[in-house]
C-alpha atoms as a PDB file:
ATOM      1  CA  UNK A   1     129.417 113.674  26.078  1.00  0.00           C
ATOM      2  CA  UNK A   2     127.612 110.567  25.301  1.00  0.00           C
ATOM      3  CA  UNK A   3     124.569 112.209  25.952  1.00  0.00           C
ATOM      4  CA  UNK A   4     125.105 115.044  23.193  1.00  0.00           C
ATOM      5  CA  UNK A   5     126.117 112.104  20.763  1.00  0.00           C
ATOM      6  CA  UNK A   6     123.174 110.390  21.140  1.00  0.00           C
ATOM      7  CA  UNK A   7     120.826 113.426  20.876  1.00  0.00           C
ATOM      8  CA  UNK A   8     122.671 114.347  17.621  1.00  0.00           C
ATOM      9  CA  UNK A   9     122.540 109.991  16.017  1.00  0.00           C
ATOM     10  CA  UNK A  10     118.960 110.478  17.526  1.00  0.00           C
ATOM     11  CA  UNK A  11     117.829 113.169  14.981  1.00  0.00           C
ATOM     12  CA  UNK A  12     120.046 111.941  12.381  1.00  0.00           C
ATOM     13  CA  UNK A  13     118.258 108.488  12.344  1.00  0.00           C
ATOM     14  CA  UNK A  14     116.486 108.557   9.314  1.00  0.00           C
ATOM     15  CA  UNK A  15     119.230 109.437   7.327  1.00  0.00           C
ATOM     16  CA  UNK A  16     121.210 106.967   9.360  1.00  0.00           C
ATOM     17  CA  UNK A  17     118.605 103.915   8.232  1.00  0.00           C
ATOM     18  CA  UNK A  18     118.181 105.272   4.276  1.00  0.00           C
ATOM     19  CA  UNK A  19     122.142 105.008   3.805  1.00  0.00           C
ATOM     20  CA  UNK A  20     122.282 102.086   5.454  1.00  0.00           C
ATOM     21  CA  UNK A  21     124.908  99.982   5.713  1.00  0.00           C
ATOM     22  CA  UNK A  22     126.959 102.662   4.970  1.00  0.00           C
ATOM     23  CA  UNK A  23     126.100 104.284   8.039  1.00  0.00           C
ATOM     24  CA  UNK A  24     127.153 101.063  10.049  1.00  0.00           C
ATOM     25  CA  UNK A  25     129.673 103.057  11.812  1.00  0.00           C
ATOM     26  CA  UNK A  26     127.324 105.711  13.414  1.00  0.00           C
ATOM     27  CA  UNK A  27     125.133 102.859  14.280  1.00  0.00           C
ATOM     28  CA  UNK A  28     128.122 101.842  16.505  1.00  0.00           C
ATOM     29  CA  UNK A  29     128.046 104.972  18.004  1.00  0.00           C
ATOM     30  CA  UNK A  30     124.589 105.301  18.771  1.00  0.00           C
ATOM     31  CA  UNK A  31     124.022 101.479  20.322  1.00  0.00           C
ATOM     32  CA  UNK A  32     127.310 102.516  22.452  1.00  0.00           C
ATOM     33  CA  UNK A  33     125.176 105.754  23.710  1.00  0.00           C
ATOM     34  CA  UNK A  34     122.194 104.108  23.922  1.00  0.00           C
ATOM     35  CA  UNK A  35     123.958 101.197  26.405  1.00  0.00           C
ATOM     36  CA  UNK A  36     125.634 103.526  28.802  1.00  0.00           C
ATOM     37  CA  UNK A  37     122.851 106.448  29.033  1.00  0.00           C
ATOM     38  CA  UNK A  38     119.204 105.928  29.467  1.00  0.00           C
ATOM     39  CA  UNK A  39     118.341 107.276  26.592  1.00  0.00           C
ATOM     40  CA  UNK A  40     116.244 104.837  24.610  1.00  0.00           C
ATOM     41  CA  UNK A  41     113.120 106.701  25.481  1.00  0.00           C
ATOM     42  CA  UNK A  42     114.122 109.906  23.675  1.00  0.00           C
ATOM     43  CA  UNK A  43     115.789 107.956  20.961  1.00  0.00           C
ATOM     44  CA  UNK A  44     112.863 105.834  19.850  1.00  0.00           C
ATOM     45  CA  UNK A  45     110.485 109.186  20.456  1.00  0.00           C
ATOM     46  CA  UNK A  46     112.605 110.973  17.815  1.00  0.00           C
ATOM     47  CA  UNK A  47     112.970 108.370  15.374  1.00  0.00           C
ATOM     48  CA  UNK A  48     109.244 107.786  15.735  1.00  0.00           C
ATOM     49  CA  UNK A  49     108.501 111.187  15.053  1.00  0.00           C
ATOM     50  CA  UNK A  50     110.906 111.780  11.929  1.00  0.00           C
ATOM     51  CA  UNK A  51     109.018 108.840  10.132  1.00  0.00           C
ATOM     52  CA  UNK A  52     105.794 110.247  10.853  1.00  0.00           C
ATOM     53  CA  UNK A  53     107.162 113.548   9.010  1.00  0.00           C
ATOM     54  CA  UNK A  54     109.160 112.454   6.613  1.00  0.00           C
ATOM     55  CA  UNK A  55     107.771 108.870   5.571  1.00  0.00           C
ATOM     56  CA  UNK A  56     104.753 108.239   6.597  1.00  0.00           C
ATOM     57  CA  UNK A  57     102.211 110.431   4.047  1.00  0.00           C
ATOM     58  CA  UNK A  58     100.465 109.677   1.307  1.00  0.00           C
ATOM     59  CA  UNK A  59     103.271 111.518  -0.558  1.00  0.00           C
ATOM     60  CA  UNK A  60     105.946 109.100  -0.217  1.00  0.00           C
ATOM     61  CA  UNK A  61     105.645 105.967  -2.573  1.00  0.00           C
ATOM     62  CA  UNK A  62     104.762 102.296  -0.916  1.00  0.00           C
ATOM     63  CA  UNK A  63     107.998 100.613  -2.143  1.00  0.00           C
ATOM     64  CA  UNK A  64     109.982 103.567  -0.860  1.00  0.00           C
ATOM     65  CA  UNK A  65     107.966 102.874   2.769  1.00  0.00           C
ATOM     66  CA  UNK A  66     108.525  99.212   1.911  1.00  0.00           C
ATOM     67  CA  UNK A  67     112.730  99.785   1.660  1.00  0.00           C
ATOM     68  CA  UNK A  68     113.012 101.912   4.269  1.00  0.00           C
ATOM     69  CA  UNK A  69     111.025  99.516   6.863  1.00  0.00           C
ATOM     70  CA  UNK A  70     113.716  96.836   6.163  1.00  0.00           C
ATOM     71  CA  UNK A  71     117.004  99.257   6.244  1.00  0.00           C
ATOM     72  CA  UNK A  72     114.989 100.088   9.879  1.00  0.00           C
ATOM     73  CA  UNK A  73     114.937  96.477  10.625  1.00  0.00           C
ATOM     74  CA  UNK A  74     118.291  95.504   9.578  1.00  0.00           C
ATOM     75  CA  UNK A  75     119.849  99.204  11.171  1.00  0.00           C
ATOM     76  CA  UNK A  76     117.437  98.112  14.801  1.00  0.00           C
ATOM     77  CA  UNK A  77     118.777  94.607  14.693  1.00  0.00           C
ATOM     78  CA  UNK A  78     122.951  95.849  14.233  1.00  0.00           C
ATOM     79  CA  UNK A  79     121.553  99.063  17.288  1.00  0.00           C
ATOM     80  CA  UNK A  80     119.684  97.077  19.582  1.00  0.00           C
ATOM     81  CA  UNK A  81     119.427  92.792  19.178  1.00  0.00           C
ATOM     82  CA  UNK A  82     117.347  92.317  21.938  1.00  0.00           C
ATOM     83  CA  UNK A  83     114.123  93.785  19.216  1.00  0.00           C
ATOM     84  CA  UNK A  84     112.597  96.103  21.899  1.00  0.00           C
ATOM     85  CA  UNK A  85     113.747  99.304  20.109  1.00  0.00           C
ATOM     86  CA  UNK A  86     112.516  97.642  16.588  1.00  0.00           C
ATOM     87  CA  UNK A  87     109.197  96.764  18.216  1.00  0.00           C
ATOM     88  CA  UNK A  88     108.562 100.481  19.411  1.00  0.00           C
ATOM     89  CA  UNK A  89     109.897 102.350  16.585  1.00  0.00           C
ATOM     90  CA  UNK A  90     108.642 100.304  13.380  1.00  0.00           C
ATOM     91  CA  UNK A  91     104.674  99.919  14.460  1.00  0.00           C
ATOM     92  CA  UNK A  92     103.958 103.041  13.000  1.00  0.00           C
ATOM     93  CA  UNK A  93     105.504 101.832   9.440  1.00  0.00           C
ATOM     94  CA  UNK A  94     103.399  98.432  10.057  1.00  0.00           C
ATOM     95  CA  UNK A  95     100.486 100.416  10.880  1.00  0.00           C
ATOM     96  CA  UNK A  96     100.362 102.845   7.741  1.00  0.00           C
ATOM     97  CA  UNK A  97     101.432  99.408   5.577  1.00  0.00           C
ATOM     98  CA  UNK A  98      98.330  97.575   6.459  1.00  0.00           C
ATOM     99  CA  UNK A  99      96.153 101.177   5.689  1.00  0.00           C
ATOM    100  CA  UNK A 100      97.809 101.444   1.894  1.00  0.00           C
ATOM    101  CA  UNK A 101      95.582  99.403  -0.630  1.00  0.00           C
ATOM    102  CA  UNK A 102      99.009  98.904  -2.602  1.00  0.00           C
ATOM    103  CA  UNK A 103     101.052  97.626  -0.040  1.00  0.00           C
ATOM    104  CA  UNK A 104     100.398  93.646  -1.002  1.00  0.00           C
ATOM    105  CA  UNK A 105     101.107  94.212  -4.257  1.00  0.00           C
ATOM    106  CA  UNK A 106     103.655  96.527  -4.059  1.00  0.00           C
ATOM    107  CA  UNK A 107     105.464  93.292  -1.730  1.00  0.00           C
ATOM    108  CA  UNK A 108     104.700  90.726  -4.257  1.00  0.00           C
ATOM    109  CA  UNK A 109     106.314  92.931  -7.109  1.00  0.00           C
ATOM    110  CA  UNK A 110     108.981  93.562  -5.066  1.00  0.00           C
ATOM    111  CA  UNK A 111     109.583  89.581  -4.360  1.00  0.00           C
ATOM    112  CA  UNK A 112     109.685  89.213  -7.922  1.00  0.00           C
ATOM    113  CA  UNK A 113     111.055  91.822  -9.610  1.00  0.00           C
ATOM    114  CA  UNK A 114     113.485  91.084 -12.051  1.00  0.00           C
ATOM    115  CA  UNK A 115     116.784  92.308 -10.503  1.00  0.00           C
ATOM    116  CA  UNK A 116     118.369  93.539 -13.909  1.00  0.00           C
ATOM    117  CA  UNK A 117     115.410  96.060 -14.566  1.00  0.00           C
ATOM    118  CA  UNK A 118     117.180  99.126 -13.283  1.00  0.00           C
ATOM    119  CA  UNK A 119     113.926 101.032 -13.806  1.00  0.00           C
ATOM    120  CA  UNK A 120     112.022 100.070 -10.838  1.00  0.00           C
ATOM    121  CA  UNK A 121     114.505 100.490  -8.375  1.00  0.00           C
ATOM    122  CA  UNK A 122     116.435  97.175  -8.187  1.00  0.00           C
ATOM    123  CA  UNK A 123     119.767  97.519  -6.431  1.00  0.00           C
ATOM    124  CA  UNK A 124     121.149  94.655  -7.872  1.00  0.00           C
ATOM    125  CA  UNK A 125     118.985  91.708  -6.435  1.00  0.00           C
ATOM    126  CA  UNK A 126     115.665  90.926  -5.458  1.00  0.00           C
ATOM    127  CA  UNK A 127     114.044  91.294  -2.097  1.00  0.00           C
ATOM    128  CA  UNK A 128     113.955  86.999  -2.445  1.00  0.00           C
ATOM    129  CA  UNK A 129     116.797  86.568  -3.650  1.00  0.00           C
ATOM    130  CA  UNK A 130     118.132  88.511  -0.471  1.00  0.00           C
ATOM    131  CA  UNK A 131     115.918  86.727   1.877  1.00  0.00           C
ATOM    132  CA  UNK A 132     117.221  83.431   0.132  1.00  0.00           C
ATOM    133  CA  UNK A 133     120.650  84.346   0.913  1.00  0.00           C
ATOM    134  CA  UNK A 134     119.924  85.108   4.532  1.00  0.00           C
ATOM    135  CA  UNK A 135     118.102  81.718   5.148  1.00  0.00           C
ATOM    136  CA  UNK A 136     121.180  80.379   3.746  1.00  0.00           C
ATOM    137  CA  UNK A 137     123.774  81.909   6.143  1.00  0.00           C
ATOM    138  CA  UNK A 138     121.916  81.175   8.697  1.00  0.00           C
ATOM    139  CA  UNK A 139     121.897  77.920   7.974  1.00  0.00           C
ATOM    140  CA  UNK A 140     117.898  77.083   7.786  1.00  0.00           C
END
């Protein structure tokens, strides 16, 4: 049974990461499937794949790439803390990053943005103003 809920988290996973952390809870189930089967193999090889389809083109905007990568790395870190899983599945995204001419700028936009302009995607705060808060709580 655990088996069939992985496989089924395991093809979901990109939708899992975009509506993340809404999707916290089938995180939960997934890192439970993912400790009792052996599984991680298959899992990261889907995931893997379903960015290279659905994210990784020169279709999809580089601040869209940019979000996604850290839903992935906040969704790998609550899935799997040791980082293995994070380290296999997001060097493709770091790999098409560094090939997008935009991708520096697109980062220092995004750590700047104003986080009332609605227009360019803000959800409410900045990318620093998040990283701010999370140096905070962890008290550096």
């Amino acid at each position: 049974m655990l088996e069939t809920l992985g496989a089924l988290r395991s093809t979901d996973m990109f939708n899992i990461v975009i509506d993340y952390p809404e999707s916290a809870p089938a995180l939960q189930d997934l890192a439970m499937c993912l400790q009792h089967t052996n599984m991680a193999g298959q899992f990261a090889a889907t995931f893997k794949a379903a960015l290279q389809q659905r994210l990784l083109h020169a279709g999809a905007a580089t601040a869209d790439i940019i979000h996604t990568y850290v839903s992935t790395i906040r969704a790998m870190k609550q899935l799997d803390t040791s980082g293995l899983l994070l380290d296999v599945v997001s060097e493709p995204i770091r790999a098409y990053l560094r090939s997008r001419a935009d991708t520096i700028r697109c980062i220092v936009s995004m750590l700047t943005e104003d986080p009332t302009d609605a227009t360019n995607g803000a959800s409410g705060s900045s990318l620093l103003e998040e990283l701010q808060e999370q140096q905070q709580q962890q008290g550096l």
